[in-house]
Protein backbone atom coordinates (compact mmCIF):
# COMPACT_ATOMS: atom_id res chain seq x y z
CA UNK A 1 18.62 2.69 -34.54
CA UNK A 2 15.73 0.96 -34.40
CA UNK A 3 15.18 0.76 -38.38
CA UNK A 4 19.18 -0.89 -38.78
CA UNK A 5 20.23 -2.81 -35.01
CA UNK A 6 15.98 -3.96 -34.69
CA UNK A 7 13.91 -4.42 -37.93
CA UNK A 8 16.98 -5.28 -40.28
CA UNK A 9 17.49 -8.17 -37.67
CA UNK A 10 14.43 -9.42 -37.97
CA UNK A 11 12.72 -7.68 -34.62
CA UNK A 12 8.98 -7.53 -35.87
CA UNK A 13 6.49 -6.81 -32.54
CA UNK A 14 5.42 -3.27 -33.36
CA UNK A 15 5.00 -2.23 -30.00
CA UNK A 16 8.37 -3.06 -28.75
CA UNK A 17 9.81 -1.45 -32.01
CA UNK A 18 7.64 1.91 -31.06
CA UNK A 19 8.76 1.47 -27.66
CA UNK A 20 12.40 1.69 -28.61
CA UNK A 21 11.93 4.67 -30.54
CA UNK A 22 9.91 6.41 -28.09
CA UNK A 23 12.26 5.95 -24.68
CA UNK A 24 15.73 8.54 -25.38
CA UNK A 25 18.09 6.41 -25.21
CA UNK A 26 20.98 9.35 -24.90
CA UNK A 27 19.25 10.27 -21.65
CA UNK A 28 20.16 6.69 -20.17
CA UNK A 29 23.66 6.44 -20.53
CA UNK A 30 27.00 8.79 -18.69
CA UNK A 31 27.50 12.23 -20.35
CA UNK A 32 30.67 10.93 -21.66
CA UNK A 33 29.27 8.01 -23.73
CA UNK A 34 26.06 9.79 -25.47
CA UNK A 35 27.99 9.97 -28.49
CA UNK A 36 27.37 6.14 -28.29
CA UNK A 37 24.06 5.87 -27.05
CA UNK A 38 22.16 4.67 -30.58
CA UNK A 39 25.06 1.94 -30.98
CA UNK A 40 24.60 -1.24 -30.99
CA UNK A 41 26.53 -2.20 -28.17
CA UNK A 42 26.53 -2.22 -24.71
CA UNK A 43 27.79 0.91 -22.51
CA UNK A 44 29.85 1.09 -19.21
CA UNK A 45 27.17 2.98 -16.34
CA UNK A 46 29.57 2.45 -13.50
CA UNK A 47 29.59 -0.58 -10.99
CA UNK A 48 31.85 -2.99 -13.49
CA UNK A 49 27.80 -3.00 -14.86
CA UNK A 50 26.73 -1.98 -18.88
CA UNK A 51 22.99 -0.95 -20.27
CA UNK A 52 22.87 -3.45 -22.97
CA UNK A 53 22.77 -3.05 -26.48
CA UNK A 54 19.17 -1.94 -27.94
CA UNK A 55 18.88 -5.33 -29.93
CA UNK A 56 19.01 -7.58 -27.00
CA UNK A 57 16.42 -4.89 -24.99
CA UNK A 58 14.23 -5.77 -27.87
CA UNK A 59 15.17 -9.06 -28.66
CA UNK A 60 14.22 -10.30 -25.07
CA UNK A 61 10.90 -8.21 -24.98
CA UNK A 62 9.97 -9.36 -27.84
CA UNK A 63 10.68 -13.03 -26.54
CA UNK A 64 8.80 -12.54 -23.49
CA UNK A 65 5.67 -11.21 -25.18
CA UNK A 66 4.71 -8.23 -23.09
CA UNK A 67 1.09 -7.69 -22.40
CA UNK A 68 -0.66 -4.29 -21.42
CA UNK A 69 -2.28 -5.38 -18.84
CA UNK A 70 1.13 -7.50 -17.18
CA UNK A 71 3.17 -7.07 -14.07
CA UNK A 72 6.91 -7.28 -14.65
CA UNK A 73 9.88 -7.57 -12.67
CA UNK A 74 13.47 -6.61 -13.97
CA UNK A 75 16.29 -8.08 -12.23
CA UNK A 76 19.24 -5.54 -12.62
CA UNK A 77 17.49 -1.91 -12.65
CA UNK A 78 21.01 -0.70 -13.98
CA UNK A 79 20.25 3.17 -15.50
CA UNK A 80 16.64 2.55 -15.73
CA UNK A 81 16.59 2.11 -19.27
CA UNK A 82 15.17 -1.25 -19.83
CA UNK A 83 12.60 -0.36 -17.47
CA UNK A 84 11.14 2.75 -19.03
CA UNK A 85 10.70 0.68 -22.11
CA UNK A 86 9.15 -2.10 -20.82
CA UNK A 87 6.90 0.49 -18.62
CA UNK A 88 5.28 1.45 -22.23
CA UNK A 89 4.45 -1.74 -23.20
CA UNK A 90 2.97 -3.51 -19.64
CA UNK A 91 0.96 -2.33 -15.88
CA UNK A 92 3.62 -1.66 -14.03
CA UNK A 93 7.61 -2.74 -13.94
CA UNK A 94 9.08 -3.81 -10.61
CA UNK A 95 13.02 -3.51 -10.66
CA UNK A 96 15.54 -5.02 -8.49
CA UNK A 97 19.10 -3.33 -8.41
CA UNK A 98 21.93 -5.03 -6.45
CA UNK A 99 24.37 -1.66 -6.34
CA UNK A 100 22.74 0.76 -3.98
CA UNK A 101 24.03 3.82 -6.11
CA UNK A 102 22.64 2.71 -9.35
CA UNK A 103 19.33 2.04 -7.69
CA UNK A 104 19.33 5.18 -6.73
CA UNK A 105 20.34 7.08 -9.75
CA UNK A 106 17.73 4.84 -11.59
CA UNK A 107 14.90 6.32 -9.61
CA UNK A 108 16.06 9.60 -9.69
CA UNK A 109 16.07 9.57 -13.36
CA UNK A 110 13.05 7.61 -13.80
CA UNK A 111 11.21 10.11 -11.77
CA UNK A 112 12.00 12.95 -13.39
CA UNK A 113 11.34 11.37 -16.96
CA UNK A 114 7.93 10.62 -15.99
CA UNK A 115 8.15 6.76 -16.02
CA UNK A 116 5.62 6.48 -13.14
CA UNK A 117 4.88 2.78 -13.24
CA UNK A 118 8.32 1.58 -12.35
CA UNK A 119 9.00 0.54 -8.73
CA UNK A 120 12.60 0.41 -7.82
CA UNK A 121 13.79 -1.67 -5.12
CA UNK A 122 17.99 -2.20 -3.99
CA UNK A 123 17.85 -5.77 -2.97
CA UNK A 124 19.23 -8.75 -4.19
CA UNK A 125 17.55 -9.08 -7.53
CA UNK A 126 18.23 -13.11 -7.62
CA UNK A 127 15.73 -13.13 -4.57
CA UNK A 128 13.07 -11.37 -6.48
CA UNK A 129 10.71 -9.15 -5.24
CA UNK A 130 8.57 -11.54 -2.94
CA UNK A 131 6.01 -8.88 -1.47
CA UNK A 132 4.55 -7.69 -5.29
CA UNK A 133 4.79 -11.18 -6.42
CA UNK A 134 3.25 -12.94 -8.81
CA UNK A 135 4.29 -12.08 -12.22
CA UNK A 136 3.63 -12.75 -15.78
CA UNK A 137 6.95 -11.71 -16.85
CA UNK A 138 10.18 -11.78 -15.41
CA UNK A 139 13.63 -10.01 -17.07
CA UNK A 140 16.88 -10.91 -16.27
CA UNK A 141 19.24 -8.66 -18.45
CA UNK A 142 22.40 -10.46 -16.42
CA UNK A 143 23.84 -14.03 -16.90
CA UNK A 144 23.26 -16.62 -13.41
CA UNK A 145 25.19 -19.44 -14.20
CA UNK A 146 21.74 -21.45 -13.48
CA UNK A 147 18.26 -20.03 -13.11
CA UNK A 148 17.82 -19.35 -9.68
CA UNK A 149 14.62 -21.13 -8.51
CA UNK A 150 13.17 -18.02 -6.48
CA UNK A 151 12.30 -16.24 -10.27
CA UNK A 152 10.84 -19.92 -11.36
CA UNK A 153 8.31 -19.44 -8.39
CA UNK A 154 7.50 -15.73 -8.79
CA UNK A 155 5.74 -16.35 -12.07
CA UNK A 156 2.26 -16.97 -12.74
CA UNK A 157 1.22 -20.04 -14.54
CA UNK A 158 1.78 -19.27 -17.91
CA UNK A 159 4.19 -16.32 -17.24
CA UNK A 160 7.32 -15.66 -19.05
CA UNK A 161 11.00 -15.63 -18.02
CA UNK A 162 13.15 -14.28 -20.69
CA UNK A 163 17.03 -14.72 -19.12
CA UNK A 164 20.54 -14.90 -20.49
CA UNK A 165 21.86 -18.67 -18.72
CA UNK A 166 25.93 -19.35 -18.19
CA UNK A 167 29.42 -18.49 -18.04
CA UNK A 168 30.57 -15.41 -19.01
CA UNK A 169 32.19 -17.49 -22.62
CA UNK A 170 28.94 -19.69 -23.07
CA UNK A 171 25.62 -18.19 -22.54
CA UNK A 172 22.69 -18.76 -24.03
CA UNK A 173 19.66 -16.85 -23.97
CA UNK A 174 16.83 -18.88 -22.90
CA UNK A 175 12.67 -18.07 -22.55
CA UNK A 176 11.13 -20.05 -19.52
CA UNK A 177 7.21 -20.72 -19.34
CA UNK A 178 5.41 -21.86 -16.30
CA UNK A 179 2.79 -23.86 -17.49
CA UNK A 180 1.46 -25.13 -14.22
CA UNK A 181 3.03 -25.01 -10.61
CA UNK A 182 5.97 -27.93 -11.00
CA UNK A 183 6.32 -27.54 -14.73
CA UNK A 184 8.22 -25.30 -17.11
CA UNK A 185 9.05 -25.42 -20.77
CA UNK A 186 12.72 -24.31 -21.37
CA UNK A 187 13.18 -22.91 -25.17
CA UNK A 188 17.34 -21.71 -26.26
CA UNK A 189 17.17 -18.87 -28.09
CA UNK A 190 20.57 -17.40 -29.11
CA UNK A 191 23.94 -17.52 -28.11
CA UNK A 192 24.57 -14.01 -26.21
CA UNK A 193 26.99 -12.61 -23.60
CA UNK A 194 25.68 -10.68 -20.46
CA UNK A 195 27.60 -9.32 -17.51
CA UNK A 196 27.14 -11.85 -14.98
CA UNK A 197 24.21 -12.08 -12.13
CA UNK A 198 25.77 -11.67 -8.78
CA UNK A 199 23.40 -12.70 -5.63
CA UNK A 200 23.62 -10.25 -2.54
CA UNK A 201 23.87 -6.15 -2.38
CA UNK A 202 26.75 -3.65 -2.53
CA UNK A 203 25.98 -0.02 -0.68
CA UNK A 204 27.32 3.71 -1.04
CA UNK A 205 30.07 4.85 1.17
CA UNK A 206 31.52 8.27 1.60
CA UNK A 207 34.67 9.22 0.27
């Protein structure tokens, strides 16, 4: 996987690439898809929600330039994969997962895999995470049709926001730098397609 979907396409950052090999993938994803897991696409984890495809989990960490020593929060916790990976490469990873249920399942699994520098919180991931805020990166692996300002003010100056921007036909992924408190440099990276970012929270109910 990570030799043909990450280096072949030009993915170079060694520790993301180790990262990626490291995390099991398989372990992420429903029983019936694990015959898929090492694809390069995205999978179905329930919720109308997908764990994207490994080249865009290492295409936008690479973009955002993890540090060992950052803070990150991930808005859309989804199975928890993105998360352990990033957890290997920065201080700690705070997550923000809209569907109660996947939340849940997320720290469940996260737990028992030993990722213990992930927080996961169900909230309304466009909101942030205002009480562990600041951050030098922010991850958005979900489409807003514009970048919702409360994830613009959670950085730290000269933090990183690394977030697919559109509609669901035309997105682009984009890398957003704070480089001091009113001003940002925008940079368009590729053209992608995400599921999209919906404000607000969904909970369990019994059958």
């Amino acid at each position: 996987m990570v030799h043909q979907q990450l280096e072949m396409r030009g993915l170079r950052e060694a520790r993301v690439l180790t990262a990626m090999r490291v995390v099991p993938r398989h372990l992420f994803v429903e029983p019936a898809q694990q015959g898929l897991a090492y694809a390069d696409e995205p999978l179905p984890i329930g919720e109308d929600q997908t764990i994207s495809q490994p080249y865009m989990v290492a295409r936008m960490l690479e973009a955002a330039a993890v540090g060992p020593h950052d803070r990150v929060l991930e808005v859309g916790t989804g199975s928890g994969y993105s998360a352990a990976v990033t957890s290997l490469l920065c201080q700690h990873v705070y997550s923000v997962e809209r569907h109660e249920s996947l939340a849940r399942q997320a720290t469940e699994r996260l737990a028992r895999l030993g990722y213990s520098n992930v927080s996961v919180q169900h909230a309304d991931g466009t909101l942030g995470w205002v009480e562990n805020a600041l951050y030098d990166v922010v991850l958005v692996p979900a489409a807003p049709p514009t970048i919702p300002l409360a994830l613009l003010d959670q950085l730290v100056i000269g933090g990183r926001l690394v977030i697919p921007v559109g509609q669901p036909s035309h997105q682009r992924l984009v890398r957003v730098t704070r480089r001091d408190r009113h001003e940002f440099e925008q940079q368009a990276l590729e053209w992608v397609r995400f599921v999209p970012l919906l404000p607000g929270v969904t909970h369990a109910h019994a059958a």
